[in-house]
Protein backbone atom coordinates (compact mmCIF):
# COMPACT_ATOMS: atom_id res chain seq x y z
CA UNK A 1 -137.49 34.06 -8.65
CA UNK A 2 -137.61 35.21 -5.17
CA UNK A 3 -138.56 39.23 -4.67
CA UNK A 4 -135.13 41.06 -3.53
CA UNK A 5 -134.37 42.09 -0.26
CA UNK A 6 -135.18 45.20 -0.56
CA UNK A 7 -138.36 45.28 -2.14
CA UNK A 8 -140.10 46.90 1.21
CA UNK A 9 -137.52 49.59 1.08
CA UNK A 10 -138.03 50.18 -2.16
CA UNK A 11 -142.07 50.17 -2.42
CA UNK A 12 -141.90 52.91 0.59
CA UNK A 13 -139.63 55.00 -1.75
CA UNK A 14 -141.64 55.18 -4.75
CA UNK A 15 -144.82 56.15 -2.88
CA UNK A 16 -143.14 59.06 -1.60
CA UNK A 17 -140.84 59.64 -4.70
CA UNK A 18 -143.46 59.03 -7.66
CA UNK A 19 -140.61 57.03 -9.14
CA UNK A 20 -141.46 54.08 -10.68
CA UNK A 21 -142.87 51.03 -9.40
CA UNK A 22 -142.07 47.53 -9.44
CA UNK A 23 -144.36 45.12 -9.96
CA UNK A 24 -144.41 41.65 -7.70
CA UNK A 25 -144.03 38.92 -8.89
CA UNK A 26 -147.79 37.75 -9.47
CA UNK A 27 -147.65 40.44 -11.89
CA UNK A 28 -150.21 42.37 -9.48
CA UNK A 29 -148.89 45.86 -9.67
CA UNK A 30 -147.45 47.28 -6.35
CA UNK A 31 -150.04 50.54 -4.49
CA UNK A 32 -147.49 52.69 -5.13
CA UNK A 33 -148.61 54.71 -7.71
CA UNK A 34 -149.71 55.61 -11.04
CA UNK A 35 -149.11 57.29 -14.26
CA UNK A 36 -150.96 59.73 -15.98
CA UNK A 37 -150.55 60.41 -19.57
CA UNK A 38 -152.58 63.09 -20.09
CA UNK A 39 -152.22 64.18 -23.62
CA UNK A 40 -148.53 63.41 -23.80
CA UNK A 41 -148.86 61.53 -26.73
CA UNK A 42 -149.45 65.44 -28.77
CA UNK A 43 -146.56 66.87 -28.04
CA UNK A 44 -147.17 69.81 -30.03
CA UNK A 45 -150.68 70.28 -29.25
CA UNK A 46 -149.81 70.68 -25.41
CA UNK A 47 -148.83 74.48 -25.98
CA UNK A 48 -151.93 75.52 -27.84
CA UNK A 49 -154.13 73.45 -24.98
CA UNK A 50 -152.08 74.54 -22.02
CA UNK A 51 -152.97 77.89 -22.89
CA UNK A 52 -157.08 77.28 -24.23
CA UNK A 53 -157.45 75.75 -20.61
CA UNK A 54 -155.68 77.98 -18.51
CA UNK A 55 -158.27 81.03 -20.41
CA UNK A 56 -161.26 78.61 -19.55
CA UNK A 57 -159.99 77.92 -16.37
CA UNK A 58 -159.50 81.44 -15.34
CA UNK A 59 -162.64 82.51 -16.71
CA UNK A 60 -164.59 79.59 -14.98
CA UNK A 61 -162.92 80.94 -11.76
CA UNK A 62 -163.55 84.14 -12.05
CA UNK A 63 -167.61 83.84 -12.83
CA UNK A 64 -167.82 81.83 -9.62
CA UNK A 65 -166.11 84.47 -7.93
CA UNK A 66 -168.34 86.99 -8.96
CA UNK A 67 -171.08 85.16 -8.30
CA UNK A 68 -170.35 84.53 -4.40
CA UNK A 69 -168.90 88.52 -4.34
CA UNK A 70 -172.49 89.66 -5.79
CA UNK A 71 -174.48 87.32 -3.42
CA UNK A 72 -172.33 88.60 -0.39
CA UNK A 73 -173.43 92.19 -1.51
CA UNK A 74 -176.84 91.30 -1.37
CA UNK A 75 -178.07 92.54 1.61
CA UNK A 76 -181.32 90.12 1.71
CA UNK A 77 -180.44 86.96 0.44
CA UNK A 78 -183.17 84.77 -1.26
CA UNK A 79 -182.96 81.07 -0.73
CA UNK A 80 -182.35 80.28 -4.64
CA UNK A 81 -179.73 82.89 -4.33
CA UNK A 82 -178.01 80.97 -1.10
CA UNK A 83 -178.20 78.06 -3.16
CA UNK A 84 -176.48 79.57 -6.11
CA UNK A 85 -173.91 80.82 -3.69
CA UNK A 86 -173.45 77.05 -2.73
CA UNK A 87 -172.81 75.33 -6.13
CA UNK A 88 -170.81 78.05 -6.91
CA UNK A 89 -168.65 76.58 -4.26
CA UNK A 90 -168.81 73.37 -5.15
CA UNK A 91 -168.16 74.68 -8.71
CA UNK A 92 -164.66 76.09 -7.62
CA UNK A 93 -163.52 73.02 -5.77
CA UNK A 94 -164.53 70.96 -8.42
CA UNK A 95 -162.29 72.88 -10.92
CA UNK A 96 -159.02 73.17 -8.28
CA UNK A 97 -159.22 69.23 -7.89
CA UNK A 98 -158.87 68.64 -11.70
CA UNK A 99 -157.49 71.81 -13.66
CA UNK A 100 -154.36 73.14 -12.09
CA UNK A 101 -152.35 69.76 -11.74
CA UNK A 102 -153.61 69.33 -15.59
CA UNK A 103 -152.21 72.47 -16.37
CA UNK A 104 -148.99 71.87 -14.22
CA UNK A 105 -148.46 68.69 -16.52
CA UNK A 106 -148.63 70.41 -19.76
CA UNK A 107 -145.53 72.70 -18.98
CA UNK A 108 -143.21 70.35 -17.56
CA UNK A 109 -141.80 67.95 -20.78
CA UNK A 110 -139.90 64.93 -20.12
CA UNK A 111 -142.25 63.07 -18.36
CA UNK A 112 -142.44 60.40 -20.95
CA UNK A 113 -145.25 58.13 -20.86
CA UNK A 114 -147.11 60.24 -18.76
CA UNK A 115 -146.87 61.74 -15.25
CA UNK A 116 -145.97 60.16 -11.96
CA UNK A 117 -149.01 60.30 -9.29
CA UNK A 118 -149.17 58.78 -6.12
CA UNK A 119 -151.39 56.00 -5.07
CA UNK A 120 -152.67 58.37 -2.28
CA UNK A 121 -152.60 61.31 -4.24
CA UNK A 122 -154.71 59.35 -6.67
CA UNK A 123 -157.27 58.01 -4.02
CA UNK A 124 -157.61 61.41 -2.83
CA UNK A 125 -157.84 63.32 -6.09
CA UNK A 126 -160.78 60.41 -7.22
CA UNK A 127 -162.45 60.94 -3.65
CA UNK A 128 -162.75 64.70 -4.05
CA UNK A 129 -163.70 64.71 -7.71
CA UNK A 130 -166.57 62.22 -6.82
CA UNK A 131 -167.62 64.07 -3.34
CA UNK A 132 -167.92 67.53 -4.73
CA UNK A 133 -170.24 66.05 -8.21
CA UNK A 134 -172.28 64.17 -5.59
CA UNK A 135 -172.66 66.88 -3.76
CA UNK A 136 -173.75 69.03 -6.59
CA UNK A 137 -176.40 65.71 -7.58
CA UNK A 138 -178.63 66.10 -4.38
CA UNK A 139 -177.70 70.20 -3.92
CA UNK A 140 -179.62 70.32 -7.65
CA UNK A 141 -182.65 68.39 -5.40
CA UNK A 142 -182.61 70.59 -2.77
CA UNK A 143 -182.97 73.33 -5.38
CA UNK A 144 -185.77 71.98 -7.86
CA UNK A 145 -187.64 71.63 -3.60
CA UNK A 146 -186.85 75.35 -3.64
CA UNK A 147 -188.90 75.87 -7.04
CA UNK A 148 -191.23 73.58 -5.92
CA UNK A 149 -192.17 75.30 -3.29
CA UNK A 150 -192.25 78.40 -4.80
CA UNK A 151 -194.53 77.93 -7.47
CA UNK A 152 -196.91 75.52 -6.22
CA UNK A 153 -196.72 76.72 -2.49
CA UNK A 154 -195.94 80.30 -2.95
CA UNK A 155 -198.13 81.54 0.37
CA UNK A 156 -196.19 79.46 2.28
CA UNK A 157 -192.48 79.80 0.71
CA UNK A 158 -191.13 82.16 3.64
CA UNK A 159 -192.31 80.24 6.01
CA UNK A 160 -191.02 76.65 4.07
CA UNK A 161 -187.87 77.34 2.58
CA UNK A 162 -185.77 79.34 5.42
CA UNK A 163 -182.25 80.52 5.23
CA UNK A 164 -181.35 77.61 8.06
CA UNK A 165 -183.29 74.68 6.37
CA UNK A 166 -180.95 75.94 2.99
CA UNK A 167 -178.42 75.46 5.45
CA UNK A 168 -178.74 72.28 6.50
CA UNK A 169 -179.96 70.82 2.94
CA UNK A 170 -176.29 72.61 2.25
CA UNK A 171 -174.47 70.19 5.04
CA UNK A 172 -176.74 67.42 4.17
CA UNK A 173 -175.60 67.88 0.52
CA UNK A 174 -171.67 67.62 1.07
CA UNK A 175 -172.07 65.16 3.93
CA UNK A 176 -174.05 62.44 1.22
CA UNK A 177 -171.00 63.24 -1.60
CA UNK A 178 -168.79 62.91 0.81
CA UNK A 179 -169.99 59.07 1.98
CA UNK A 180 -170.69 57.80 -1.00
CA UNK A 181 -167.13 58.75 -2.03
CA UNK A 182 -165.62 57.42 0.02
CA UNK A 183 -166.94 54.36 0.28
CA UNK A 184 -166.39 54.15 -4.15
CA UNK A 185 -162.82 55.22 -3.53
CA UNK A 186 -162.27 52.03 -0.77
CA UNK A 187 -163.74 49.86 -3.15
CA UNK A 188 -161.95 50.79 -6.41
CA UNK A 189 -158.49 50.91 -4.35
CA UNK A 190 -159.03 47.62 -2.93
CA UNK A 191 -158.94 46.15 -6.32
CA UNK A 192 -155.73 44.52 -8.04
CA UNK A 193 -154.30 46.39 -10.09
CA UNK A 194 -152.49 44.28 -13.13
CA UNK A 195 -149.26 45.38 -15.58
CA UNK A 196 -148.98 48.49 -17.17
CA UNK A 197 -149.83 51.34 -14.37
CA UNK A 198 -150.58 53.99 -16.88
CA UNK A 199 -154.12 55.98 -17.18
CA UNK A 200 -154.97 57.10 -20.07
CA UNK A 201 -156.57 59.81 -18.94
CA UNK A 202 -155.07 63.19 -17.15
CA UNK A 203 -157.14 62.95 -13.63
CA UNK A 204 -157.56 59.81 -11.65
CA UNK A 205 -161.14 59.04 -12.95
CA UNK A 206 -162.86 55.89 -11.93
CA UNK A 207 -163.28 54.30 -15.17
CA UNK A 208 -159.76 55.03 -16.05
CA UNK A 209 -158.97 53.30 -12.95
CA UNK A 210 -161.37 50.17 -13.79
CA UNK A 211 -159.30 49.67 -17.08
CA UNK A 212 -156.11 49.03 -14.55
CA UNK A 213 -158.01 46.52 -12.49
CA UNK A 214 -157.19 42.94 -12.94
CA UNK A 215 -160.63 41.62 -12.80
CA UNK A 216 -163.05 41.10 -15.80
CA UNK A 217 -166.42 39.78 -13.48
CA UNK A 218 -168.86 42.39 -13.47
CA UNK A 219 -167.91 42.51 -9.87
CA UNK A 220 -165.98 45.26 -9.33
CA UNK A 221 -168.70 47.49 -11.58
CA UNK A 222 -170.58 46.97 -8.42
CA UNK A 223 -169.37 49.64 -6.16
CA UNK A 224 -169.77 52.02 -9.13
CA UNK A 225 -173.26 51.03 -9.94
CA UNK A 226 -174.29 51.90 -6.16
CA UNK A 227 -172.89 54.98 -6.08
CA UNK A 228 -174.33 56.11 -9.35
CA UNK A 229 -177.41 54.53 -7.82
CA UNK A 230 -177.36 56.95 -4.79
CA UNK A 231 -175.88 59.80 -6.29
CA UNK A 232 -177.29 59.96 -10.09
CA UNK A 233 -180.69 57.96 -9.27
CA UNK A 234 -181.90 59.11 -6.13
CA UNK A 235 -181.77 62.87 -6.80
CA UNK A 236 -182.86 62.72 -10.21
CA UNK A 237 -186.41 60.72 -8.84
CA UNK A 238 -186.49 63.81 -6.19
CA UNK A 239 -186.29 66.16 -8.89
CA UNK A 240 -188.56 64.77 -11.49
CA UNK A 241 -191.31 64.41 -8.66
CA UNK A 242 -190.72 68.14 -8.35
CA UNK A 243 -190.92 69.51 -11.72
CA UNK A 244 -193.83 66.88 -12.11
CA UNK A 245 -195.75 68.96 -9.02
CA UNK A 246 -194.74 72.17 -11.00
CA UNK A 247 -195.92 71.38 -14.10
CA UNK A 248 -199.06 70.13 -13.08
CA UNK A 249 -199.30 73.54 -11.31
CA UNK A 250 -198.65 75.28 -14.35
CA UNK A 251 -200.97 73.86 -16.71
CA UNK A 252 -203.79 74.96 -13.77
CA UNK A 253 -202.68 78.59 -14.09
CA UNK A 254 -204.96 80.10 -16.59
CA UNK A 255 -202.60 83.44 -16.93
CA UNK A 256 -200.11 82.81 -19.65
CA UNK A 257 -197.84 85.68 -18.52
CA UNK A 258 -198.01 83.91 -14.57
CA UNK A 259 -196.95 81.08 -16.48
CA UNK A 260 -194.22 81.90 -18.53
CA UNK A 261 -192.93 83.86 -15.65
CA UNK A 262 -192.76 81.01 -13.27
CA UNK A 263 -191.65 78.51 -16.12
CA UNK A 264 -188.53 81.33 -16.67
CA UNK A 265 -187.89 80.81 -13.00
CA UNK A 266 -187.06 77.04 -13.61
CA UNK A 267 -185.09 77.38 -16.74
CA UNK A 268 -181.41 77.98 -15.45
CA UNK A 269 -181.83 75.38 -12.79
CA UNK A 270 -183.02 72.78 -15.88
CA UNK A 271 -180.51 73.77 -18.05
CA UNK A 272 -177.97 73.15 -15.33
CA UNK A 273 -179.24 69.98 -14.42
CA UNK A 274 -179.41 68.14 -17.78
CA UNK A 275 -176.12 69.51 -18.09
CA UNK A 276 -175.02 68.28 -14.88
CA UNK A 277 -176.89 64.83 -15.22
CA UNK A 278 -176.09 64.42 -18.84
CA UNK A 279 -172.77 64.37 -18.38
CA UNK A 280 -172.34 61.97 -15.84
CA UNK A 281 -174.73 59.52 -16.81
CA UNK A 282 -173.30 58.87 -20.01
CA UNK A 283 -169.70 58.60 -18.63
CA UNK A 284 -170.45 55.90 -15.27
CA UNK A 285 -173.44 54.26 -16.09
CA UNK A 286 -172.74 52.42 -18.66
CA UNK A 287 -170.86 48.48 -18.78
CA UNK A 288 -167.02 48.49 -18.40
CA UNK A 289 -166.48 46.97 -21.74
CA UNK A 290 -168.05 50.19 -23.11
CA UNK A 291 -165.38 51.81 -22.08
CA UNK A 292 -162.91 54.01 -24.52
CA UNK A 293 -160.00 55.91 -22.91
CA UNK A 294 -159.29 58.10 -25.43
CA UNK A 295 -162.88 58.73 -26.14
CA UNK A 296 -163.76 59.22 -21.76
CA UNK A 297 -160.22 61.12 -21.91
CA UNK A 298 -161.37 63.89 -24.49
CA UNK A 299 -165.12 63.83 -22.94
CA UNK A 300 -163.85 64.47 -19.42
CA UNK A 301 -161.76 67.34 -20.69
CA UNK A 302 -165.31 69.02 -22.12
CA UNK A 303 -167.03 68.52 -18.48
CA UNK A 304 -164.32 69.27 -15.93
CA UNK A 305 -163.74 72.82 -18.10
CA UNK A 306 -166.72 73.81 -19.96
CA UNK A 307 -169.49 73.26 -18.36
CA UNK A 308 -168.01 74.70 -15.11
CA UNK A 309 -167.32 77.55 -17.41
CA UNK A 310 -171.36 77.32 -18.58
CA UNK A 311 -173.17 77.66 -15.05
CA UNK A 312 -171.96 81.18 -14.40
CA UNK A 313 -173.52 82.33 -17.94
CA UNK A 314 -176.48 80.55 -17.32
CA UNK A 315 -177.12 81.46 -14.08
CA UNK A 316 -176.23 85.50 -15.12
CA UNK A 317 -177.94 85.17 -18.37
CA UNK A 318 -181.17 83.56 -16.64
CA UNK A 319 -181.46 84.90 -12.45
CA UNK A 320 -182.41 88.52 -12.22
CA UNK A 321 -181.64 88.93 -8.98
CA UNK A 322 -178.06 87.62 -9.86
CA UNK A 323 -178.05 89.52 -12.79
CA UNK A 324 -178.99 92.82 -10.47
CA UNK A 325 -176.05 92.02 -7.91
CA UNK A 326 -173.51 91.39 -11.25
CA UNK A 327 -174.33 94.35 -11.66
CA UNK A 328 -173.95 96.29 -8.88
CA UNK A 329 -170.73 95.09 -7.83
CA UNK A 330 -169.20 95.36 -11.35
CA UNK A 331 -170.71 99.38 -10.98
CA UNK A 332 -169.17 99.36 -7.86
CA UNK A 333 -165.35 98.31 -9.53
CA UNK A 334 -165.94 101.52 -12.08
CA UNK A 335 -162.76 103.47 -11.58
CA UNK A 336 -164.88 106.67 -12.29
CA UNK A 337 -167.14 105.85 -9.38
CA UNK A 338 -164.40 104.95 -7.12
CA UNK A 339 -163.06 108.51 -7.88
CA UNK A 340 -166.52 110.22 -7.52
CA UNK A 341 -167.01 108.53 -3.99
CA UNK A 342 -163.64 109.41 -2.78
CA UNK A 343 -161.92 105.42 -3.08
CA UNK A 344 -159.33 106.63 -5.14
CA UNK A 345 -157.44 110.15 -6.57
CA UNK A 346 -158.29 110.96 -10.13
C-alpha cells in the first residue's frame, strides 16, 4: 500500500506536536519522536514518588548550592576546593537534564502509555546526560592529579597545581564529555528504529534507546563501547596510576598520624569515584542482551537522584576546608547575626 499524500506533512507535525507517529511502511519507525513511560504503569505510586523526588531533588540542589556559595566566600581558594566548585556544577546540570521533566510527568495524568518526547528533544536530553557524566569521568582524573601531587610532591604543589592549570583541566574536562557525546548521540540516532516507539524508561538513556533499535549485530554496541572506552576507561587508568603513586608514598611515610592524615585527604574523592564509576560501569558496559528495562529503569532512578544527593554529604562530611566555609556562610544566614551587624531590624 502506497504511503498517503500527506505523509511529509504529517511527519513535520508530529515532531513539533509530540503527537503520535506513524510508522512507514518498512515498519522502520518515523524520527519523529518517542514515548516515555516513566512509571505510568503505578498509577498510584506516582503521588508518593512525585513527592520523595521532588524532597531529593531539592535537597540535592540545594547542597550544591551551598557548596559553590561557601567556595565563593572563600577568599583563598585551594585547587581541590576549585575543583569541588566544578563538579558541583556539573552536579547541578546533571540533575536539571533528568529530574524536573521527570517530575513534570508525574503530575500531568492522561498521558497513557507514557509521555510524548521529541526526537530532538530526545537527542539532546541523551547528549547532555552523557556530556556532563563524561565530564565528571576525566574532572575525577584531574582531581586524584591534584592528590597526587599533593602528597607525593607536596614541595612543589603551589608551584604544580595552579588556579589556571585547574582551569584549563576544567575546559579540557567539559570539552572531552562534550565530543564523545556527541559523537554517541550521532551514532545511536542514526540507527533504525523498529515498531513500538515506547522507552521504558523516564529519560532518554542510551540503552533504553538500543532496545528500540532494529538491529540485533553487535554492531550498533560499538559506538557505546568507544565511548565507555574513552570516558569510563581512560580516566579510571589515570586515576589508578595516581592512587598507585600515593600509596606507594604512603607506605614510605614512617609517621602513622602523616599517614592517616594524608590517606583522610583522599577519602571523599574515593568514595565519590567508586560511586561515580560504579554506577556507570555496571549500567553501559555490559552486552545488549543483558539488558532489563525495568531493572536499568529503577537503577537509573537511584543514580540520577541519590547519589547527586550523596556528593554534597560526602564532600561536607569529609573536606575541612568545605566544612569551615559551610560553616561560615550558614553563620553568616543567622537572623541574630544579621540583626547584631545591622542587616536587618530586630
Amino acid at each position: 500500500m502506497p504511503p498517503p499524500a500527506n505523509l511529509p506533512f504529517l511527519t513535520s507535525l508530529t515532531r513539533v506536536s509530540g503527537l503520535p507517529c506513524m510508522d512507514s511502511p518498512s515498519n522502520v519507525t518515523l524520527p519523529c519522536g518517542f514515548l516515555l513511560q516513566g512509571f505510568s504503569e503505578f498509577p498510584h505510586l506516582r503521588p508518593f514518588l512525585f513527592l520523595l523526588l521532588l524532597t531529593v531533588h531539592l535537597t540535592t540542589l540545594s547542597g550544591n548550592l551551598l557548596i559553590l556559595v561557601a567556595v565563593a566566600s572563600v577568599p583563598s581558594r585551594p585547587p581541590m576546593l576549585l575543583f569541588l566548585c566544578q563538579l558541583s556544577v556539573i552536579e547541578l546540570c546533571y540533575t536539571l537534564v533528568v529530574v524536573p521533566r521527570f517530575l513534570a510527568d508525574l503530575t500531568v495524568a492522561g498521558h497513557g502509555r507514557g509521555s510524548p518526547i521529541s526526537f530532538l528533544g530526545c537527542a539532546f536530553q541523551m547528549q547532555m546526560f552523557v556530556a556532563l557524566g563524561g565530564a565528571e569521568c576525566f574532572l575525577l582524573a584531574a582531581m586524584a592529579y591534584d592528590r597526587y601531587v599533593a602528597i607525593c610532591h607536596p614541595l612543589r604543589y603551589a608551584a604544580v597545581v595552579t588556579p589556571g592549570l585547574c582551569a584549563r583541566l576544567a575546559l579540557a574536562s567539559c570539552l572531552a564529555g562534550l565530543a564523545v557525546s556527541v559523537g554517541l548521540t550521532v551514532a545511536v540516532f542514526h540507527l533504525p528504529f523498529c515498531g513500538s516507539r515506547l522507552l521504558v524508561h523516564f529519560f532518554c538513556d542510551i540503552t533504553a534507546l538500543l532496545q528500540l533499535a532494529c538491529t540485533r549485530s553487535y554492531a550498533d554496541e560499538l559506538p557505546l563501547l568507544g565511548a565507555c572506552l574513552v570516558l569510563l576507561l581512560l580516566p579510571s587508568m589515570l586515576i589508578l596510576a595516581s592512587y598507585g603513586a600515593i600509596a606507594a608514598a604512603l607506605r614510605r611515610l614512617r609517621c602513622p598520624r602523616g599517614r592517616r592524615k594524608a590517606a583522610s585527604t583522599c577519602a571523599s574523592h574515593l568514595a565519590v569515584t567508586f560511586l561515580h564509576y560504579g554506577c556507570a560501569t555496571f549500567m553501559y558496559v555490559r552486552p545488549k542482551t543483558s539488558y532489563s528495562p525495568r531493572l536499568d529503569r529503577t537503577l537509573a532512578l537511584v543514580y540520577t537522584n541519590v547519589t547527586p544527593l550523596l556528593y554534597p554529604i560526602i564532600y561536607s562530611l569529609r573536606n575541612r576546608e568545605i566544612t569551615t566555609a559551610i560553616r561560615r556562610v550558614l553563620w553568616r544566614w543567622r537572623p541574630d547575626q544579621a540583626v547584631g551587624q545591622g542587616l536587618c531590624q530586630p
